[in-house]
N, C-alpha and C. Protein backbone atom coordinates (compact mmCIF):
# COMPACT_ATOMS: atom_id res chain seq x y z
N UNK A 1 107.06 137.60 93.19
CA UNK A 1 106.28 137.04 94.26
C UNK A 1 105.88 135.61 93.89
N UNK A 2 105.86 134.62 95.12
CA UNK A 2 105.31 133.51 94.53
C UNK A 2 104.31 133.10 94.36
N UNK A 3 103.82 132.45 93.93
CA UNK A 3 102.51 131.57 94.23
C UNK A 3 102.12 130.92 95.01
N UNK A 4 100.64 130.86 95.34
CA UNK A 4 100.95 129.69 96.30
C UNK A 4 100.88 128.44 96.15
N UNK A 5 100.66 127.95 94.36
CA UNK A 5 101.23 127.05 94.40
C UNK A 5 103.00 126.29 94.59
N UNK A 6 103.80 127.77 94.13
CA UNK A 6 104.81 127.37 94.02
C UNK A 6 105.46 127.00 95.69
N UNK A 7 104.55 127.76 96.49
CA UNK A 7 104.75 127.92 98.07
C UNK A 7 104.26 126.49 99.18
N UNK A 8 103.67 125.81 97.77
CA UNK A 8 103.26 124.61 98.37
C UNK A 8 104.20 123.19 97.76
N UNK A 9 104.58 123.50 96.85
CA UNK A 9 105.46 122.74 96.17
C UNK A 9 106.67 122.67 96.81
N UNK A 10 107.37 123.80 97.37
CA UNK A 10 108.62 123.97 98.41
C UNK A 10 108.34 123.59 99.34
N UNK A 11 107.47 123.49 100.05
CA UNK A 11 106.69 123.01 101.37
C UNK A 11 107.08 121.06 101.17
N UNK A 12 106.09 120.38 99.85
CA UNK A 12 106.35 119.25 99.95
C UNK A 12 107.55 119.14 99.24
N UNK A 13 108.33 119.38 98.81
CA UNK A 13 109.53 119.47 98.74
C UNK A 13 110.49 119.18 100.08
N UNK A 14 110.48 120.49 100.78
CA UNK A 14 111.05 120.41 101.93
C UNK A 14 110.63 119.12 103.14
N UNK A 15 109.65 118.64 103.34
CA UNK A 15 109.14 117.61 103.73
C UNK A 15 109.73 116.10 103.68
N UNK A 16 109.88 116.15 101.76
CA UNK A 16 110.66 114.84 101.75
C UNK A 16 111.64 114.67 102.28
N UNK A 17 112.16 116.22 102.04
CA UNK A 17 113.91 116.06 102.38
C UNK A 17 114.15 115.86 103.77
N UNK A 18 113.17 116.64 104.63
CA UNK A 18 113.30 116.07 105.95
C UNK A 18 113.37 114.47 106.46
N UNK A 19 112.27 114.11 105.87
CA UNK A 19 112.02 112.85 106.11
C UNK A 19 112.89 111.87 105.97
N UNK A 20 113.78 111.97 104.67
CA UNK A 20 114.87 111.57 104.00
C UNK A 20 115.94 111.47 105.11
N UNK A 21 116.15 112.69 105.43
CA UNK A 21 117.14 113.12 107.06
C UNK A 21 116.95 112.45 107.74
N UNK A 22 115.51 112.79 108.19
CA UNK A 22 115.55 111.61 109.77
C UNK A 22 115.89 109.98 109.53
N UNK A 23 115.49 109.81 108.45
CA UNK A 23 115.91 108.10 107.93
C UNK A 23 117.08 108.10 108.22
N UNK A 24 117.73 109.03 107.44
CA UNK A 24 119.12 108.74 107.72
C UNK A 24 119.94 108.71 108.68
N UNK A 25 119.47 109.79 109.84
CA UNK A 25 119.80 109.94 110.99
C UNK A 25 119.81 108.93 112.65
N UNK A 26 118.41 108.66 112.25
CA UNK A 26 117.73 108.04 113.35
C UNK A 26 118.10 106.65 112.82
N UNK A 27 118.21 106.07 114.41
CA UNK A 27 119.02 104.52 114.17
C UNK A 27 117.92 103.42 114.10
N UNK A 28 116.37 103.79 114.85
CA UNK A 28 115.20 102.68 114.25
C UNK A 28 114.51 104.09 113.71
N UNK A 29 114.71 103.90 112.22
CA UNK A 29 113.26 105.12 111.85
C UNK A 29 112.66 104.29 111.19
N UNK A 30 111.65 104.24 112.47
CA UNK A 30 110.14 103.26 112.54
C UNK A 30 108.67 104.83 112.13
N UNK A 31 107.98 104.08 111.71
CA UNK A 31 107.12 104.95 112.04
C UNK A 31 106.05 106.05 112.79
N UNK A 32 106.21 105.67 113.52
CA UNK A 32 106.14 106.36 114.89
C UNK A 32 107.27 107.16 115.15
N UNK A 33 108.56 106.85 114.91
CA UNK A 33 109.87 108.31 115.38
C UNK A 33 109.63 108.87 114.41
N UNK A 34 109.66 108.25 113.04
CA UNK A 34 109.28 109.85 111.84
C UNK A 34 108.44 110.64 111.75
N UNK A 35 107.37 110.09 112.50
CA UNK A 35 105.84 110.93 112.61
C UNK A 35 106.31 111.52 113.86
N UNK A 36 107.02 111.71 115.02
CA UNK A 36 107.25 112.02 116.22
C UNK A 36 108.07 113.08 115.42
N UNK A 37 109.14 113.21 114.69
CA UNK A 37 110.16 113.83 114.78
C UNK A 37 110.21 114.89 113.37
N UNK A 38 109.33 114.51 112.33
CA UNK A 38 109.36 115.46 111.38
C UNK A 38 107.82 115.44 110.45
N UNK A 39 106.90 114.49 110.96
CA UNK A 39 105.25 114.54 110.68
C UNK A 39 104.75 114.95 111.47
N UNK A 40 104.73 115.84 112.56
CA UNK A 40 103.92 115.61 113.90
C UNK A 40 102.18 116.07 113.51
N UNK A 41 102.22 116.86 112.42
CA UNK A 41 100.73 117.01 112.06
C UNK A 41 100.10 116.10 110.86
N UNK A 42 100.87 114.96 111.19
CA UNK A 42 99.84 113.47 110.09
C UNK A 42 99.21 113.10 111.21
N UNK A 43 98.21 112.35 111.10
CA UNK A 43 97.86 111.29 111.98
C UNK A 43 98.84 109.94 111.28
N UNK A 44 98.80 109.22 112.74
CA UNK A 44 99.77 107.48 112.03
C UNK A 44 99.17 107.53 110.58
N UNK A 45 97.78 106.89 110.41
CA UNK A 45 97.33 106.92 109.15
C UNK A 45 97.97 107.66 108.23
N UNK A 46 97.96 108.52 107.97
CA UNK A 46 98.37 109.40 107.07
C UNK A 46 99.99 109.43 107.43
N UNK A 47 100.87 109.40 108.19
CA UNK A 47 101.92 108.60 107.85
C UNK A 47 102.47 107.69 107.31
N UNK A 48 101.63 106.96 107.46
CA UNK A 48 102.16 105.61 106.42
C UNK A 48 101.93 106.11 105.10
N UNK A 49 100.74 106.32 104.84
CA UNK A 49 100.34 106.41 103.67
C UNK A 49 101.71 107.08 103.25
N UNK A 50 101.91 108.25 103.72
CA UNK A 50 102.94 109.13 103.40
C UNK A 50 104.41 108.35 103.22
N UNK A 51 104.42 107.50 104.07
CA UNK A 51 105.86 107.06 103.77
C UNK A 51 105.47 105.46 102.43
N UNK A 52 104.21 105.40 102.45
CA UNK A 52 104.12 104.17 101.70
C UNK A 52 104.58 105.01 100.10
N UNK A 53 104.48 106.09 100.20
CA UNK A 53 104.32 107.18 98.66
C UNK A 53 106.01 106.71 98.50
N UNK A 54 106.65 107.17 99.48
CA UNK A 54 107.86 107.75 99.28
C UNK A 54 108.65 106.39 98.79
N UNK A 55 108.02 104.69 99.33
CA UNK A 55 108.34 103.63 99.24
C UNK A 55 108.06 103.70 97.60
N UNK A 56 106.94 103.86 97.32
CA UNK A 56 106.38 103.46 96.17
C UNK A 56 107.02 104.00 95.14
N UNK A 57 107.76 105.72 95.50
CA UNK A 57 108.89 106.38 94.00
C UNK A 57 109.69 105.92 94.07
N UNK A 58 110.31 105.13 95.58
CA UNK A 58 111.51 103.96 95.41
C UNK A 58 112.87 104.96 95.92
N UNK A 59 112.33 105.92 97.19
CA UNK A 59 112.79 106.59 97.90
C UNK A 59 113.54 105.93 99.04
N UNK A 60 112.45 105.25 99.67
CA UNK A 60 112.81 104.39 101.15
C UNK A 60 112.07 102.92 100.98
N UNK A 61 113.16 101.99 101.74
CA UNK A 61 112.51 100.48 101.72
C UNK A 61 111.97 100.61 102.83
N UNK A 62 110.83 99.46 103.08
CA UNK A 62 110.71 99.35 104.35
C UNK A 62 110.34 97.96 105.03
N UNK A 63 110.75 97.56 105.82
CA UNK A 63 111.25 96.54 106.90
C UNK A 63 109.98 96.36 108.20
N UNK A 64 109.18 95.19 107.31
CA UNK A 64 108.55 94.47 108.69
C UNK A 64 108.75 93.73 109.70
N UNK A 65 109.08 93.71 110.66
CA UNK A 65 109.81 92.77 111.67
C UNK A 65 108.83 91.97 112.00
N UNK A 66 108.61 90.41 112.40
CA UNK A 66 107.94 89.46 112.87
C UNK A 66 107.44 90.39 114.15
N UNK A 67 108.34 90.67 115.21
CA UNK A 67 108.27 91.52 116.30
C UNK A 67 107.82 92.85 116.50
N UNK A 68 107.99 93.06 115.26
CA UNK A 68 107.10 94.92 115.35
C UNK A 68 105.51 94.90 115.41
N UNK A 69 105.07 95.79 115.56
CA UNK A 69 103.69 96.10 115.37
C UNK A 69 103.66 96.80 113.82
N UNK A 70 102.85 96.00 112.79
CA UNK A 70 102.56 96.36 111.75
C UNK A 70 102.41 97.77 111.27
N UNK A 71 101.74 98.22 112.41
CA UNK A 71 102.15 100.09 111.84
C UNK A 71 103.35 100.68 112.02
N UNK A 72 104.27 100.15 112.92
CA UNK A 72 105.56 100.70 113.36
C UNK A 72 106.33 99.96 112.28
N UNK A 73 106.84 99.59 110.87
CA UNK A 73 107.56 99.60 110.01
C UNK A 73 108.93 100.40 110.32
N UNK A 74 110.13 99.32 109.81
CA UNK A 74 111.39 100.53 110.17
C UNK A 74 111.51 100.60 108.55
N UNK A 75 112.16 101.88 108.16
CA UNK A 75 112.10 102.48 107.26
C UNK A 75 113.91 102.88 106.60
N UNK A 76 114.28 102.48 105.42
CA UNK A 76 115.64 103.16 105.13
C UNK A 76 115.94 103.51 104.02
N UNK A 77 117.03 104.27 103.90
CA UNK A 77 117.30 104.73 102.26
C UNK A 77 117.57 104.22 101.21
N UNK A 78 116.91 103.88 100.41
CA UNK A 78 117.26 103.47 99.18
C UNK A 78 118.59 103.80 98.60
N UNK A 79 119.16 103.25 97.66
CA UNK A 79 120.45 103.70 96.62
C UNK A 79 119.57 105.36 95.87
N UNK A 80 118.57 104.95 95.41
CA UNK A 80 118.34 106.44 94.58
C UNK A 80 118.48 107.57 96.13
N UNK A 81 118.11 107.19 97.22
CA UNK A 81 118.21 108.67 97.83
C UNK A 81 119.63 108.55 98.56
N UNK A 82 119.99 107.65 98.63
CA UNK A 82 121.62 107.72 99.16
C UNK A 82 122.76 108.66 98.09
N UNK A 83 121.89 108.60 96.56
CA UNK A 83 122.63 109.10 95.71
C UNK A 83 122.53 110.35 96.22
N UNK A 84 121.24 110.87 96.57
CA UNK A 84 120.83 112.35 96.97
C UNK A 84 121.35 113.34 97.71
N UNK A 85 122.23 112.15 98.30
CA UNK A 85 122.91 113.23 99.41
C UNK A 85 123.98 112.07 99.80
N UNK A 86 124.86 112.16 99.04
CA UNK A 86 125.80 110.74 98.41
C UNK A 86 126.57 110.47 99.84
N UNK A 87 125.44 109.59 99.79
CA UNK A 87 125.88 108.48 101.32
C UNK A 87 126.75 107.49 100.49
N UNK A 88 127.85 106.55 100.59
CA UNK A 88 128.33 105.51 100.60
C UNK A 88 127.60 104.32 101.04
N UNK A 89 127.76 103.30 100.55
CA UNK A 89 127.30 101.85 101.67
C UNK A 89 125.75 101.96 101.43
């Protein structure tokens, strides 16, 4: 039986990997479509934060546009997570 820590660890586990997905998937993954499409229970706040984490292990870059709205950041895969799920390019 597990734990529930171990039940929470698969949880954020599974999370990244989503997130990871939709980057990869989605053609602007801005912040707002990742929180739309695989955060829907962060608030924005706590999205960023969340994706600022994932910036910070050097997961995903992320891309301010002159034209964006500062919370809407577009977001993409790094080489370490392209290795992850061995994207090319």
């Amino acid at each position: 039986m597990k734990s529930k820590t171990e039940i929470n660890q698969i949880a954020v586990f599974e999370r990244v990997i989503a997130v990871l997905q939709a980057i990869q998937t989605t053609p602007v993954a801005s912040t707002s479509a990742l929180r739309e499409q695989v955060l829907p229970d962060l608030s924005l706040r706590s999205a960023q934060r969340y994706l600022k984490g994932l910036e910070h292990a050097g997961y995903v870059s992320r891309v301010l546009d002159a034209g964006w709205c500062r919370s809407d950041a577009r977001y993409f895969l790094t080489e370490k997570s392209k290795q992850l799920f061995g994207v090319k390019g």
